[in-house]
Protein backbone atom coordinates (compact mmCIF):
# COMPACT_ATOMS: atom_id res chain seq x y z
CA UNK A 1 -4.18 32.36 -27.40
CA UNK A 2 -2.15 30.98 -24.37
CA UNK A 3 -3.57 27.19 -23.42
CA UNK A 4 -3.18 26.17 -20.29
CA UNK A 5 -4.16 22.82 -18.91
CA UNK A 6 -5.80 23.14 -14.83
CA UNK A 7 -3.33 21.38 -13.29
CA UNK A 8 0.49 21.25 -13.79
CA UNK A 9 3.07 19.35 -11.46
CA UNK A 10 6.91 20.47 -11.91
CA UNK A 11 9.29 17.80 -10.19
CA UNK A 12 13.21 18.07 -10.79
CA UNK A 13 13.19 20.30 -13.70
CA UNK A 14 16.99 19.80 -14.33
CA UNK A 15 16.95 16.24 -15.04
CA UNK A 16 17.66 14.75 -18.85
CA UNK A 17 14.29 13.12 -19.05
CA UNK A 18 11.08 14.16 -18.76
CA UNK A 19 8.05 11.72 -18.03
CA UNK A 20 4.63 13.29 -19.52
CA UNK A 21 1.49 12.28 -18.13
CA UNK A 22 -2.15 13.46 -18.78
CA UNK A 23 -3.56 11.67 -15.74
CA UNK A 24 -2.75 11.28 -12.10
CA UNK A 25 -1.58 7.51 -11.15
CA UNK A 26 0.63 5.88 -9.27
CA UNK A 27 3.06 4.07 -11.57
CA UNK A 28 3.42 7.88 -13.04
CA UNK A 29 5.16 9.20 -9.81
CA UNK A 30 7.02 6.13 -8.75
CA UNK A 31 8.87 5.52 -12.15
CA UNK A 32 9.81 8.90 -13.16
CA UNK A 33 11.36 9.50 -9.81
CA UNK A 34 13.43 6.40 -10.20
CA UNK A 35 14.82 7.57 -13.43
CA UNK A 36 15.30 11.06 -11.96
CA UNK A 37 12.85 12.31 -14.72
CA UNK A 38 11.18 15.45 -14.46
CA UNK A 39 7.44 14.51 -13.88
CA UNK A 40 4.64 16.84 -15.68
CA UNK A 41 1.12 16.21 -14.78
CA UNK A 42 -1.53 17.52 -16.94
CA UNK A 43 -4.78 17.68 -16.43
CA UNK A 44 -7.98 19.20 -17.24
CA UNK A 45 -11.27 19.61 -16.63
CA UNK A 46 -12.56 20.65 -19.86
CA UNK A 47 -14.66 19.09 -22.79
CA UNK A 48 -13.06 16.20 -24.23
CA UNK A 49 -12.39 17.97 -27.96
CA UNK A 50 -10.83 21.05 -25.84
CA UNK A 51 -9.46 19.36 -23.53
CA UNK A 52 -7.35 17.26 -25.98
CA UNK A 53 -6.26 20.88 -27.49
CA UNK A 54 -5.19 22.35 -24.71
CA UNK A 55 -3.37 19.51 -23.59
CA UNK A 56 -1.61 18.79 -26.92
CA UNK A 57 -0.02 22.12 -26.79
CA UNK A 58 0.79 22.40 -23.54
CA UNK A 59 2.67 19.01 -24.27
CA UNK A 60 4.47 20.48 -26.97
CA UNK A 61 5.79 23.27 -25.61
CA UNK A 62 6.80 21.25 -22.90
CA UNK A 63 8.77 18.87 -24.97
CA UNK A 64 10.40 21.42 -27.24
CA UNK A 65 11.29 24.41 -24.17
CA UNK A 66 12.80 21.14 -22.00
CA UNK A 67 16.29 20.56 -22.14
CA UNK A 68 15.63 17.00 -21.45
CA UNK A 69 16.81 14.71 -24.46
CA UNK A 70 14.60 11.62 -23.41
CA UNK A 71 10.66 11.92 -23.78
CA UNK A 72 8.53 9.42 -21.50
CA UNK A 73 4.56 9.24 -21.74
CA UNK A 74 2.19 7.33 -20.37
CA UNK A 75 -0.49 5.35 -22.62
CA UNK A 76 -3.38 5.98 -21.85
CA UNK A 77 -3.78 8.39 -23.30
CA UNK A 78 -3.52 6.90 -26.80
CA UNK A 79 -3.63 10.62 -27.90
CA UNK A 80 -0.90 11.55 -25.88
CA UNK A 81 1.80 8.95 -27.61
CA UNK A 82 0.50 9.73 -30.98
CA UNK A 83 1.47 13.36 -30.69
CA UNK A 84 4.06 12.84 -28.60
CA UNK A 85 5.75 10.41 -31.27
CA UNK A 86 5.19 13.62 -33.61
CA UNK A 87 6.62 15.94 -31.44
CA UNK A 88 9.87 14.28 -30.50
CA UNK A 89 10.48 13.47 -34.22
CA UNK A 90 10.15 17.18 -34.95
CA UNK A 91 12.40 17.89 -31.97
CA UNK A 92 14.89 14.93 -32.47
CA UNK A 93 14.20 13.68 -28.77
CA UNK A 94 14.40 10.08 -28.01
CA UNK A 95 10.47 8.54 -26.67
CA UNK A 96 9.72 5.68 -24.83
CA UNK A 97 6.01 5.17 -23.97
CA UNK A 98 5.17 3.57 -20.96
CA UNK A 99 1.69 1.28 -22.61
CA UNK A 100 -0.32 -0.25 -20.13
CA UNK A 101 -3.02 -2.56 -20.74
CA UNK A 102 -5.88 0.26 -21.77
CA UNK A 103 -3.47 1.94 -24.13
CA UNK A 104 -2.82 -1.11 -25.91
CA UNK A 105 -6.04 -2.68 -26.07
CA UNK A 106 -8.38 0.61 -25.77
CA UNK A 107 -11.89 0.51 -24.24
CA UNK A 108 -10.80 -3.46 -23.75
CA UNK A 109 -10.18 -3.88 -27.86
CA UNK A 110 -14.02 -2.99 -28.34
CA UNK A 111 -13.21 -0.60 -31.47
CA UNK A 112 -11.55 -1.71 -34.45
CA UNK A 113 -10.05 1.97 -35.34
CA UNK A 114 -9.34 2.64 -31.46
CA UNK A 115 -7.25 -0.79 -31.90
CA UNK A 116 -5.97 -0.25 -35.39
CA UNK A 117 -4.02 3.47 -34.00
CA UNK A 118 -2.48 1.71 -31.14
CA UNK A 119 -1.39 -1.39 -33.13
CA UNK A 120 0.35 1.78 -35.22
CA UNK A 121 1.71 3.35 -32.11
CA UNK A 122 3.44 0.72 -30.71
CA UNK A 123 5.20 0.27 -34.18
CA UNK A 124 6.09 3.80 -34.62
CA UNK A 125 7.24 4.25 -31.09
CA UNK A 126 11.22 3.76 -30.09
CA UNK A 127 10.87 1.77 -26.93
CA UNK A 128 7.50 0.83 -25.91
CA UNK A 129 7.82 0.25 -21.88
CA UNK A 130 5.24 -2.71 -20.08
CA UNK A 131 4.46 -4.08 -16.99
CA UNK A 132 4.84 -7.99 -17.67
CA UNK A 133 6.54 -10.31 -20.20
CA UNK A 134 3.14 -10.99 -21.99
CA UNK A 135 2.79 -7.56 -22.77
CA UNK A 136 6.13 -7.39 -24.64
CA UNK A 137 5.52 -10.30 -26.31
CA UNK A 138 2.81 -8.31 -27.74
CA UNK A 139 4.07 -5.24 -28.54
CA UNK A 140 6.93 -7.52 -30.49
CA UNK A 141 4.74 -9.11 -32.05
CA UNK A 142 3.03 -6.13 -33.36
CA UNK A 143 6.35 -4.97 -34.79
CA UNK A 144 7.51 -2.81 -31.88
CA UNK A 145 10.54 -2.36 -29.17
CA UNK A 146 9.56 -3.52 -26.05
CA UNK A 147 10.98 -3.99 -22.31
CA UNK A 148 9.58 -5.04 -19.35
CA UNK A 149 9.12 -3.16 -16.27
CA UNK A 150 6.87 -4.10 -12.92
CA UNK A 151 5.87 -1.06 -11.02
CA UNK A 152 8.42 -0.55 -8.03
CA UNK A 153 7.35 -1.21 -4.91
CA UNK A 154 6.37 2.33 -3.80
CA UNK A 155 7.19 3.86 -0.52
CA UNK A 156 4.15 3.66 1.92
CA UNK A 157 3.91 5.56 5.71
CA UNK A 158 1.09 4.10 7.55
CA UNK A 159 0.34 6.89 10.38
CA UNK A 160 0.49 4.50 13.10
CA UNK A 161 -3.17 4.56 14.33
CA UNK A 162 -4.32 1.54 16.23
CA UNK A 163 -5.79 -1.22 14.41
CA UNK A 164 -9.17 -2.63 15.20
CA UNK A 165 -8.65 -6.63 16.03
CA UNK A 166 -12.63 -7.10 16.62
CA UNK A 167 -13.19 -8.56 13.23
CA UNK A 168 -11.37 -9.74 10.43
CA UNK A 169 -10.59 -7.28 7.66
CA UNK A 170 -11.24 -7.49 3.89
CA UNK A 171 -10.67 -4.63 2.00
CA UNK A 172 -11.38 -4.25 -1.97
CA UNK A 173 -8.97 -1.88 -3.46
CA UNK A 174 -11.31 -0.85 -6.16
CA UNK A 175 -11.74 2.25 -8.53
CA UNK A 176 -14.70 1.12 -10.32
CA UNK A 177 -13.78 0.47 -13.73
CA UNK A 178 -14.88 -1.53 -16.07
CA UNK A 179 -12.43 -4.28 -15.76
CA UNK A 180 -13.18 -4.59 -11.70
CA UNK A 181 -15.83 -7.47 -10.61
CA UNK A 182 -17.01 -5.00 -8.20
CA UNK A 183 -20.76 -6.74 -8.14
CA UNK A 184 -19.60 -9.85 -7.61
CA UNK A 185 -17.06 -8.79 -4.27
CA UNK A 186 -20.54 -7.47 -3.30
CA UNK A 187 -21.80 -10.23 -3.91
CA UNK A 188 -20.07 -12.39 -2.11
CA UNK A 189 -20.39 -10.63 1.08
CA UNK A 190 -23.85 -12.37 1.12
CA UNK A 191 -21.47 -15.84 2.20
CA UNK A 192 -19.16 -14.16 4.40
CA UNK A 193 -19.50 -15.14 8.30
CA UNK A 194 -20.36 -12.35 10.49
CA UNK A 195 -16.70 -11.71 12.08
CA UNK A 196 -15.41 -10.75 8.30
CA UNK A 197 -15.79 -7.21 7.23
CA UNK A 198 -15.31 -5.87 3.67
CA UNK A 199 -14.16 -2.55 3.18
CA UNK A 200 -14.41 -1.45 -0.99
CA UNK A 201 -12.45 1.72 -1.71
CA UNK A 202 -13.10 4.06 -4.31
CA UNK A 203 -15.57 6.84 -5.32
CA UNK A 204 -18.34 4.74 -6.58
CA UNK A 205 -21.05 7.83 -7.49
CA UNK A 206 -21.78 8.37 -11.44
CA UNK A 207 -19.78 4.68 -11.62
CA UNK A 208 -22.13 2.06 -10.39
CA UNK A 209 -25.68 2.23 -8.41
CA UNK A 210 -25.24 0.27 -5.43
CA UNK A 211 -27.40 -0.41 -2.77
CA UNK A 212 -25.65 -1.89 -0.20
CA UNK A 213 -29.50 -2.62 1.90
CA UNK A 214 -29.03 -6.58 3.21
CA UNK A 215 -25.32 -6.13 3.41
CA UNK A 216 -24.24 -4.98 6.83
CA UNK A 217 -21.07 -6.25 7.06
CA UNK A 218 -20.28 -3.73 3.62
CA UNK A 219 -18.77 -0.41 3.95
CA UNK A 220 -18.03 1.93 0.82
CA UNK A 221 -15.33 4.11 1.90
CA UNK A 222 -16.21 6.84 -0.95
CA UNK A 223 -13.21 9.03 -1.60
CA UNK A 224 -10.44 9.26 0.79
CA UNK A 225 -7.46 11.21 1.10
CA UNK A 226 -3.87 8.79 0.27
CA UNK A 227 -3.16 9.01 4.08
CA UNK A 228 -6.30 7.93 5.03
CA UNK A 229 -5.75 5.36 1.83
CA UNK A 230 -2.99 3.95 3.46
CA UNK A 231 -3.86 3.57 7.17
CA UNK A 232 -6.95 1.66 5.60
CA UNK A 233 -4.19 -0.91 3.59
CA UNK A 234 -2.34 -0.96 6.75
CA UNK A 235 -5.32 -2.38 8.94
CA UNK A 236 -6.03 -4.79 7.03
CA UNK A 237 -5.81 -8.57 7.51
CA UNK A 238 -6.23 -9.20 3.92
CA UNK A 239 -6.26 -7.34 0.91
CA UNK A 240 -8.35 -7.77 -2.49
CA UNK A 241 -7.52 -6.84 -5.68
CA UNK A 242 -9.41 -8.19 -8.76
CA UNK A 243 -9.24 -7.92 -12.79
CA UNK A 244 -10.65 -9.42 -15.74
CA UNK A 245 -7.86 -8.45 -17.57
CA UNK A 246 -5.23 -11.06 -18.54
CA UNK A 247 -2.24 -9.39 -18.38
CA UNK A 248 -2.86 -6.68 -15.40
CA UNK A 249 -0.53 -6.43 -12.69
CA UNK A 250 -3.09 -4.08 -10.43
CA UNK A 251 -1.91 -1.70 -8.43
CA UNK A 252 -3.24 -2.99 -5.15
CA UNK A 253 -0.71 -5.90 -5.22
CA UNK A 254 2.42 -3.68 -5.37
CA UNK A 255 1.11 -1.67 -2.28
CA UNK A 256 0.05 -4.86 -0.73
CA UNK A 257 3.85 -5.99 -1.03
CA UNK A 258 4.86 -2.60 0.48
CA UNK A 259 2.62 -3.18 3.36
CA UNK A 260 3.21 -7.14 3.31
CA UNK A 261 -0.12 -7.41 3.57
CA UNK A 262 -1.78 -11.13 2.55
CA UNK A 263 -3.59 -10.43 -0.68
CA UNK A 264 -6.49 -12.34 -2.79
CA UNK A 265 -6.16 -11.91 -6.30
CA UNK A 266 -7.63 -12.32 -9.55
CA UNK A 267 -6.32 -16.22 -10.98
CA UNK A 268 -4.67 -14.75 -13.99
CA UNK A 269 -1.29 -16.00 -15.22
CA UNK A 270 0.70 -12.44 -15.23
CA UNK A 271 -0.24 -12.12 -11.43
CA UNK A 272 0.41 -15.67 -10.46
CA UNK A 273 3.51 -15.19 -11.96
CA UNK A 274 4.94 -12.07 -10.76
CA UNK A 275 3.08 -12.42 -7.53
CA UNK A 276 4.18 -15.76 -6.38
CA UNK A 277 3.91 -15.87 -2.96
CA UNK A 278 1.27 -14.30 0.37
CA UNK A 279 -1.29 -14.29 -2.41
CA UNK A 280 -4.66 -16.79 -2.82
CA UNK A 281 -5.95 -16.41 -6.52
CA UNK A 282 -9.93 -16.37 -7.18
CA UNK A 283 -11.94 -17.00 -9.88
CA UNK A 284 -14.11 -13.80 -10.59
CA UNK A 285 -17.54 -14.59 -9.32
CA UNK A 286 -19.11 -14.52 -6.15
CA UNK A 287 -18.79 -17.87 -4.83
CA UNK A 288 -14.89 -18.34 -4.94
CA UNK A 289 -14.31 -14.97 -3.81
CA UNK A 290 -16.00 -15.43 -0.64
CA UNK A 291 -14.47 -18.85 -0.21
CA UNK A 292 -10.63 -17.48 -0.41
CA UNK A 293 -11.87 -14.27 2.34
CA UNK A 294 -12.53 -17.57 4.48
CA UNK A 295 -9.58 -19.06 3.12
CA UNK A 296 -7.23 -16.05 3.86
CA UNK A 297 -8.19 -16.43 7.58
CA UNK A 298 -6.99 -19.39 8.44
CA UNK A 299 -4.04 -19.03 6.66
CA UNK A 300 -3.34 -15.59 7.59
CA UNK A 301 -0.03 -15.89 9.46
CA UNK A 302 1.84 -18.26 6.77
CA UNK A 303 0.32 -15.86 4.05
CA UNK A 304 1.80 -12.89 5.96
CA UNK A 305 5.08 -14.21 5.99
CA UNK A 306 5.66 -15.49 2.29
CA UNK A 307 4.84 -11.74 1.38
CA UNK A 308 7.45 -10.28 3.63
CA UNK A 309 10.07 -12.78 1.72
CA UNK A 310 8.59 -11.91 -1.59
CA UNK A 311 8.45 -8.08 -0.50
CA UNK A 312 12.57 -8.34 0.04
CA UNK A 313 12.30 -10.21 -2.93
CA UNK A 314 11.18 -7.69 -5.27
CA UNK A 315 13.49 -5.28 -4.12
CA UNK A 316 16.50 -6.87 -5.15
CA UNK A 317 15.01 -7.53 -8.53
CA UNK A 318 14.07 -3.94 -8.97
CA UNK A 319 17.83 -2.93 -8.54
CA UNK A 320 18.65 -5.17 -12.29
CA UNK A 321 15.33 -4.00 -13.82
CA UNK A 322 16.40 -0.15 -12.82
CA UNK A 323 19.49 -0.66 -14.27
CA UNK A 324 18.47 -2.37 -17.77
CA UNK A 325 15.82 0.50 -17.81
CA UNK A 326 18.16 3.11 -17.65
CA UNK A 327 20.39 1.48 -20.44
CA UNK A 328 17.17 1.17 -22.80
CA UNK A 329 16.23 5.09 -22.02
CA UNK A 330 20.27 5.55 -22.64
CA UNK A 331 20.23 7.78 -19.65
CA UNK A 332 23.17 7.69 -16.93
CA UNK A 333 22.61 5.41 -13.79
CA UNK A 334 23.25 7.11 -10.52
């Protein structure tokens, strides 16, 4: 029987590396195309038990048809860089597996076995790839090869509609997960003045019930297309991005760079650290979050400017990291 995953996305099929992912996200897409790796994005719609099948398969006949002699995956899914540390042994193919936070601590480190297999993983696996210096401390520390590498700052067109200037402009880049304070953003919108507006992105439906009755000043913008994604980022006055996680660099920030957009994030030490400047860090709870949406008003303008300094900033940096990444994938730098 021929298994075939839904969805399948070919890019540069003649490069030496391949990047493997079972999801669609961001960090997928920019990364592979700065390493000129071919990107393959599985997905499917099916039962979890079949789904994992199909994609397994799929994934190994990718890997061992490819001419590619460097394997990257993403992690999550933990299944994924098990059998793809299988695979590439059986088809002598260097892997690196790019971990983030869920595929090293899965479900949040909730299940002991779920945490025992990646604490396995991240020994077994060649180069284990990470987001933030914490993070490879880690994965060393579990016994593993590590290196660090932020997201690049990815490449954002705003369509150039006109921005409203009626009211000041929050918006939550949100997906609902677990890890997101989404109740208490709401929440705070209760302390808000009536010239802010907060915008929370994201399809909420089968996530959370929310009832947004008493909050006029709330809009849920539901699913959007990336266009309409953008243009929302880009009329913005200030941009919120929140975690409980402690060593999650969220993806809002990086776009928020790209856009030099002021952001408010969560006060963690990995995004203090890496995002150092245009930024106000909360607390997660209500009260503190509203206070740095009033904050981020008044200091709008000086915000706006430290992330157009940090934005040029980054970019340089990115040139070094690029180049110790290729060197660690032992691929050819163009």
């Amino acid at each position: 029987m021929k298994y075939m995953a839904d969805n399948v996305n070919y890019f540069n099929k003649s490069s030496n590396s391949i990047w493997i992912t079972w999801e669609s996200q961001v960090r997928n897409k920019t990364l592979s195309k700065e390493i000129q790796a071919a990107l393959y994005q599985l997905e499917s719609k099916k039962a979890r038990l079949r789904r994992y099948i199909d994609l397994t398969i799929l994934t190994f006949n990718i890997i061992r048809k490819s001419p590619a002699n460097v394997v990257v995956v993403q992690n999550p899914s933990i299944i994924l860089a098990l059998v793809a540390n299988i695979f590439c042994r059986l088809t002598f193919k260097k892997l690196a597996v790019d971990a983030h936070n869920g595929g090293l601590f899965p479900i949040d480190g909730k299940y002991w076995v779920l945490n025992r297999l990646a604490e396995i993983i991240v020994k077994i696996t060649p180069l284990t790839i990470v987001s933030n210096e914490e993070l490879k401390k880690y994965v060393e520390g579990k016994g593993g090869k590590s290196i660090v590498v932020p997201d690049p700052l990815p490449a954002l067109t705003p369509s150039q509609k006109n921005k409203s200037t009626e009211l000041y402009k929050a918006v939550f880049v949100c997906t609902w997960a677990r890890d997101e304070p989404y109740a208490e953003v709401i929440e705070a919108a209760k302390k808000l003045p009536e010239n802010i507006k907060l915008y929370i992105t994201g399809n909420h439906k089968g996530r959370a019930n929310i009832s947004l009755e008493g909050y006029p000043n709330v809009v849920l913008t539901g699913y959007i297309s990336d266009t309409d994604y953008v243009d929302l980022l880009d009329s913005a006055d200030v941009t919120i991005d929140l975690t409980t996680r402690d060593n999650c660099l969220v993806c809002g920030a990086y776009e928020s760079v790209a856009l030099e957009k002021p952001m408010i994030l969560s006060n963690k030490k990995a995004l203090r650290s890496y995002f150092n400047k245009g930024a106000l860090y909360t607390e997660n709870n209500a009260e503190d979050i509203a206070e740095n949406i009033v904050k981020s008003q008044s200091l709008n303008e000086e915000l706006a400017e430290e992330v157009k300094q940090m934005k040029l900033e980054k970019t340089y940096e990115w040139k070094n990291i690029k180049k110790d990444l290729f060197l660690a994938l032992d691929i050819k730098c163009s």
